[in-house]
N, C-alpha and C. Protein backbone atom coordinates (compact mmCIF):
# COMPACT_ATOMS: atom_id res chain seq x y z
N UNK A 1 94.74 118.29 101.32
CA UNK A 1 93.52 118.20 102.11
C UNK A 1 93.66 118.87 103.47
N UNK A 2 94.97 119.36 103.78
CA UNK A 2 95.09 119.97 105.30
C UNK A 2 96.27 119.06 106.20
N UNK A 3 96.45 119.30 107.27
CA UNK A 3 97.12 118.54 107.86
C UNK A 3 96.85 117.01 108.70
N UNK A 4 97.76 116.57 107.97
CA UNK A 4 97.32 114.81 108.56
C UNK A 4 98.14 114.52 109.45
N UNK A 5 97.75 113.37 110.25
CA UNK A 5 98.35 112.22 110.97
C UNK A 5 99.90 111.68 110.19
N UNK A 6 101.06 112.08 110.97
CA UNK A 6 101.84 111.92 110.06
C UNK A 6 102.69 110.60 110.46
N UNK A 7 103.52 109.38 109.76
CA UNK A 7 103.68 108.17 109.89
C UNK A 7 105.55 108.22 110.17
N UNK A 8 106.09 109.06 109.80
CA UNK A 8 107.26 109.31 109.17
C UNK A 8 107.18 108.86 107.79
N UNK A 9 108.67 107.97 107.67
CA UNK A 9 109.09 107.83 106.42
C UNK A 9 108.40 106.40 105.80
N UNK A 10 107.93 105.34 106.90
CA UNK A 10 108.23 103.86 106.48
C UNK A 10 106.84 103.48 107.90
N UNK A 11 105.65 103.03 107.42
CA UNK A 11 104.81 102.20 107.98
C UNK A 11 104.04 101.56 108.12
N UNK A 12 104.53 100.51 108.47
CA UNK A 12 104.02 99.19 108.14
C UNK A 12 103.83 98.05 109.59
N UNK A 13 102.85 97.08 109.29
CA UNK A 13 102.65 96.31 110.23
C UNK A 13 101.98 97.01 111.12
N UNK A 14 102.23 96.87 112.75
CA UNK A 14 102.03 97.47 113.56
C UNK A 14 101.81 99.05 113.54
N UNK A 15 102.54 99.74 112.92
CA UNK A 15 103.11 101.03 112.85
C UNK A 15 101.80 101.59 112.48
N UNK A 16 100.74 100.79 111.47
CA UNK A 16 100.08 101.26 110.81
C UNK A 16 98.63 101.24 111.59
N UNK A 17 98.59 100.64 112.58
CA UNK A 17 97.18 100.21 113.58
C UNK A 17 97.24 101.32 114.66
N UNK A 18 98.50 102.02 115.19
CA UNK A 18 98.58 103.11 115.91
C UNK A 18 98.42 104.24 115.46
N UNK A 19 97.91 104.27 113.86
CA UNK A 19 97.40 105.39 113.74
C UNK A 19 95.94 105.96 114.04
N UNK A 20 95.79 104.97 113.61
CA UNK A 20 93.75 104.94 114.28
C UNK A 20 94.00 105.50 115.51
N UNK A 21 94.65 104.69 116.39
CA UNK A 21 94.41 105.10 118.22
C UNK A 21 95.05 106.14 117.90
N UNK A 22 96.13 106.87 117.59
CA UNK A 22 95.95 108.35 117.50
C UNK A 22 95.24 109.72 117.06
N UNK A 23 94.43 108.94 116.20
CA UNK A 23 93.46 109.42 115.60
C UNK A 23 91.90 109.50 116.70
N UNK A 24 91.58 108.30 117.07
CA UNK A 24 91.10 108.33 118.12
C UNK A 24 90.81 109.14 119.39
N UNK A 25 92.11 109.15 119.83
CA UNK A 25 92.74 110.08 121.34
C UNK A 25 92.57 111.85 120.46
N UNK A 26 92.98 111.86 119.44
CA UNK A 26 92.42 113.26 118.80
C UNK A 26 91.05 113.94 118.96
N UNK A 27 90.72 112.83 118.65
CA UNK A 27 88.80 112.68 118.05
C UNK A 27 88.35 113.19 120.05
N UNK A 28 88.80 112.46 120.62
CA UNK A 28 88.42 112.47 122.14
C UNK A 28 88.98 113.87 122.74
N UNK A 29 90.23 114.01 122.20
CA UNK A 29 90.49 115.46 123.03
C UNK A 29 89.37 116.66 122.15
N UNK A 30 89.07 116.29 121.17
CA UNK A 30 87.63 117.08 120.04
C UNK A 30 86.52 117.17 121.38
N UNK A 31 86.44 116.23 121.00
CA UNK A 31 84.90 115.67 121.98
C UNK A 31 84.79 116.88 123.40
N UNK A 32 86.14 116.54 124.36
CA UNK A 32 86.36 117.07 125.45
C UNK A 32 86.23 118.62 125.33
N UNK A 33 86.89 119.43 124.15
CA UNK A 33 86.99 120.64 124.13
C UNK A 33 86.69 121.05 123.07
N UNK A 34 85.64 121.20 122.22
CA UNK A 34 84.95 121.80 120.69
C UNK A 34 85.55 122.95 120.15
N UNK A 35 85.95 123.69 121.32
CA UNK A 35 86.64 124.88 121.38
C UNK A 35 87.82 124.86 120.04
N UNK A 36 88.89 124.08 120.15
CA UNK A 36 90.09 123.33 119.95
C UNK A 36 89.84 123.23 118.16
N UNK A 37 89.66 124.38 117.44
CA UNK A 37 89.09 124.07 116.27
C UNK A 37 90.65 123.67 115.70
N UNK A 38 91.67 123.36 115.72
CA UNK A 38 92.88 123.03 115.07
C UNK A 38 92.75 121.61 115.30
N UNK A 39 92.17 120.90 116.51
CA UNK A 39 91.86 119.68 115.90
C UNK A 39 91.03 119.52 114.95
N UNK A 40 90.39 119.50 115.20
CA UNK A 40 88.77 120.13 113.89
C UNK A 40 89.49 119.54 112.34
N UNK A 41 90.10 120.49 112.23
CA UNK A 41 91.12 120.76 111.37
C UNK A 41 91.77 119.19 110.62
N UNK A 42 92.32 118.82 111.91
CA UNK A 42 93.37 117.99 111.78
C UNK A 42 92.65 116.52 111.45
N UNK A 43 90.97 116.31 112.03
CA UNK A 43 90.33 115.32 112.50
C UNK A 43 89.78 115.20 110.58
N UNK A 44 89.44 116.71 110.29
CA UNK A 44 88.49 116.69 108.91
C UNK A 44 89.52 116.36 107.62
N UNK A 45 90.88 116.71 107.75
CA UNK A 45 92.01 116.27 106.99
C UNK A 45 92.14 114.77 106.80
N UNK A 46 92.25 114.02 107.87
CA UNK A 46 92.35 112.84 107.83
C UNK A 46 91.29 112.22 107.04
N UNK A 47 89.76 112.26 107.50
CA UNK A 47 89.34 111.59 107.33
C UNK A 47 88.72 111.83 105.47
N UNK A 48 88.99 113.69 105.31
CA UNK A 48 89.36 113.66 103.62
C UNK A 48 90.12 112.89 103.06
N UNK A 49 91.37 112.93 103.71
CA UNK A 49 92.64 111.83 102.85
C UNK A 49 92.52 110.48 102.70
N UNK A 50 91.61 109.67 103.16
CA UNK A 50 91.70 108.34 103.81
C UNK A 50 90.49 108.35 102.45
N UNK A 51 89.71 109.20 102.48
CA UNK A 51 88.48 108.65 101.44
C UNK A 51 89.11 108.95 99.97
N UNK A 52 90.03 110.06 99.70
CA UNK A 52 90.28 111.01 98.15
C UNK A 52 91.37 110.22 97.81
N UNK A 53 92.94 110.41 98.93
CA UNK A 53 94.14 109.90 98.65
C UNK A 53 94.25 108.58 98.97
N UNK A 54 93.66 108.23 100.10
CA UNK A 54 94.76 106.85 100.41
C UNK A 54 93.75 105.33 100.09
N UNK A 55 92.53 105.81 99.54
CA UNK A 55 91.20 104.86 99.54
C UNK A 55 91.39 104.56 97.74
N UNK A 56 91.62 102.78 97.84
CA UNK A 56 92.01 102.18 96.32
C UNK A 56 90.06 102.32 95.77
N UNK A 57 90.06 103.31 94.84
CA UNK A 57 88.06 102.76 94.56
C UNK A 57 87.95 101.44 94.01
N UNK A 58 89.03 101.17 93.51
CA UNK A 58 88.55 99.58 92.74
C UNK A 58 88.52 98.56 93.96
N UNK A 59 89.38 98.48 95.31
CA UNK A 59 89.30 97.24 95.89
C UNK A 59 88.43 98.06 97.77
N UNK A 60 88.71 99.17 97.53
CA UNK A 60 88.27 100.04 98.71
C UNK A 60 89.50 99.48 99.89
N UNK A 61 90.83 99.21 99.54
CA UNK A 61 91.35 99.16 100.04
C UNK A 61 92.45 100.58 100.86
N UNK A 62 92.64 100.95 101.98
CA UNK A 62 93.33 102.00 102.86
C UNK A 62 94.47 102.06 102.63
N UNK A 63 95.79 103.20 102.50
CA UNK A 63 96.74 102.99 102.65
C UNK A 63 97.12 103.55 103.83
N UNK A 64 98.42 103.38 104.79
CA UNK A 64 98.48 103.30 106.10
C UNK A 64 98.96 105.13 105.70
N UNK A 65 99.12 105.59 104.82
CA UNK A 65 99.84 106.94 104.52
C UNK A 65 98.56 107.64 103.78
N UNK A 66 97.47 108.11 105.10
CA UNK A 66 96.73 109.09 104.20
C UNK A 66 96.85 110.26 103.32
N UNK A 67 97.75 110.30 103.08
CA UNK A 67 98.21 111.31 101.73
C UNK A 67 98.33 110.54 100.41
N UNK A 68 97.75 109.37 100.33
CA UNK A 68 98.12 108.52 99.52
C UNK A 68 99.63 107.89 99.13
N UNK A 69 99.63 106.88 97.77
CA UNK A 69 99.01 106.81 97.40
C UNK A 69 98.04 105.62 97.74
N UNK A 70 96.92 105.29 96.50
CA UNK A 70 95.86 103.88 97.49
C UNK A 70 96.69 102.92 97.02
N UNK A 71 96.82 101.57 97.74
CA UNK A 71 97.41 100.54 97.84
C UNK A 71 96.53 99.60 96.84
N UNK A 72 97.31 98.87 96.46
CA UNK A 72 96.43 97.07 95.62
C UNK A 72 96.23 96.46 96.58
N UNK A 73 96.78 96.11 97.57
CA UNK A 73 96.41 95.31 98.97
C UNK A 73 96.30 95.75 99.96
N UNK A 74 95.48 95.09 101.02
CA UNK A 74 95.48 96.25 101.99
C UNK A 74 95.91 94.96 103.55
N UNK A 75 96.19 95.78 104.60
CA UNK A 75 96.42 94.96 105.26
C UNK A 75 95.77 95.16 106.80
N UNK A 76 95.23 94.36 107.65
CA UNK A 76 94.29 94.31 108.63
C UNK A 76 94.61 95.63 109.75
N UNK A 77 96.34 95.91 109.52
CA UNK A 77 96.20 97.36 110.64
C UNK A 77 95.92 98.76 109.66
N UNK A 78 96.09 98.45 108.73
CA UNK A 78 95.75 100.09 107.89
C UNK A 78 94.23 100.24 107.34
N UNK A 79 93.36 99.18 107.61
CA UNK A 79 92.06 98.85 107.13
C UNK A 79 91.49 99.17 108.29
N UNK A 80 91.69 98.91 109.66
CA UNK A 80 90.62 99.29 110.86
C UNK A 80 91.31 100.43 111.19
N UNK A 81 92.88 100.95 110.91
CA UNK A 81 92.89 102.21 111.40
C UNK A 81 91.75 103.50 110.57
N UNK A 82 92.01 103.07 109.37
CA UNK A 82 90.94 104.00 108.68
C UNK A 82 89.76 103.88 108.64
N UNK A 83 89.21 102.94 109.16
CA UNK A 83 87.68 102.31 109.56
C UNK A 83 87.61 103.53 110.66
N UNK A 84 88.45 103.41 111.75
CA UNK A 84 88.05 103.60 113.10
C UNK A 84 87.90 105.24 112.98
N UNK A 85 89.03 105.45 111.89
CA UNK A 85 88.89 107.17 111.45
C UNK A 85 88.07 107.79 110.97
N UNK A 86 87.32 107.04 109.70
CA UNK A 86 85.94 107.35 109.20
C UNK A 86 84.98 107.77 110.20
N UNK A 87 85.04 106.46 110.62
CA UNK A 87 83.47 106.05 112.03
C UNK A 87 83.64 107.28 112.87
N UNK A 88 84.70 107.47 113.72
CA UNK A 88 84.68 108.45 114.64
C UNK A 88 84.47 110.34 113.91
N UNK A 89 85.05 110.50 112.79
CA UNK A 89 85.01 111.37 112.12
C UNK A 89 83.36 111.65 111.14
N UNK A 90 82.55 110.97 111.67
CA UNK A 90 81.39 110.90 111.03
C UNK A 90 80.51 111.07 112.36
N UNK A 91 80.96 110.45 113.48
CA UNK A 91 80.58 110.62 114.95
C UNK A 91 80.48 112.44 115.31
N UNK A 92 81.45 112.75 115.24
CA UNK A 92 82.11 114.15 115.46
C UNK A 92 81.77 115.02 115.13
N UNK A 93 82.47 115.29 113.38
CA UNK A 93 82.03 116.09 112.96
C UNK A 93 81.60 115.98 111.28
N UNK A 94 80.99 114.78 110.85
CA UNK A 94 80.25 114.54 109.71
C UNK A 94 79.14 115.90 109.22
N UNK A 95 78.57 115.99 110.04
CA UNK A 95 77.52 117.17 109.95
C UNK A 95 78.01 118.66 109.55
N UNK A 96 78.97 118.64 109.69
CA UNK A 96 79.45 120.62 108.99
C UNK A 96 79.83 120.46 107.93
């Protein structure tokens, strides 16, 4: 899908709620400079992966590793990080 938000090897818990806010602070340096189409890029990747790879269709559960794969459970920081990724990525640049 392009280049994503990358986690390393292992993330979980916490690890997984700081992706949103980086995702976020992305979305905002977007906002600030339109110019900056490699965020663009980086902002429309994510929020592909989060819906194709890392989104369970049977429980609509997130995995904290948008490259997939989707999880059976999901857990409260990998569920609003990809909430917050959608939302802002629909804010942005939903429309192209």
């Amino acid at each position: 899908v392009g280049p994503l938000l990358a986690d390393g090897n292992n993330c979980e818990g916490d690890c997984a709620a700081w992706k949103g806010i980086g995702y976020r602070y992305l979305a905002q340096l977007f906002r600030e400079d339109p110019t900056k189409t490699e965020y663009q890029t980086v902002l429309t990747a994510g929020a592909t992966g989060i819906w194709t790879l890392a989104r369970n269709p049977d429980t609509t559960f997130f995995a904290s590793n948008w490259a997939g794969p989707p999880p059976s459970v999901g857990g409260i920081e990998k569920q609003g990080s990809a909430a917050m990724a959608l939302n802002l990525y629909a804010m942005l640049c939903g429309s192209e």
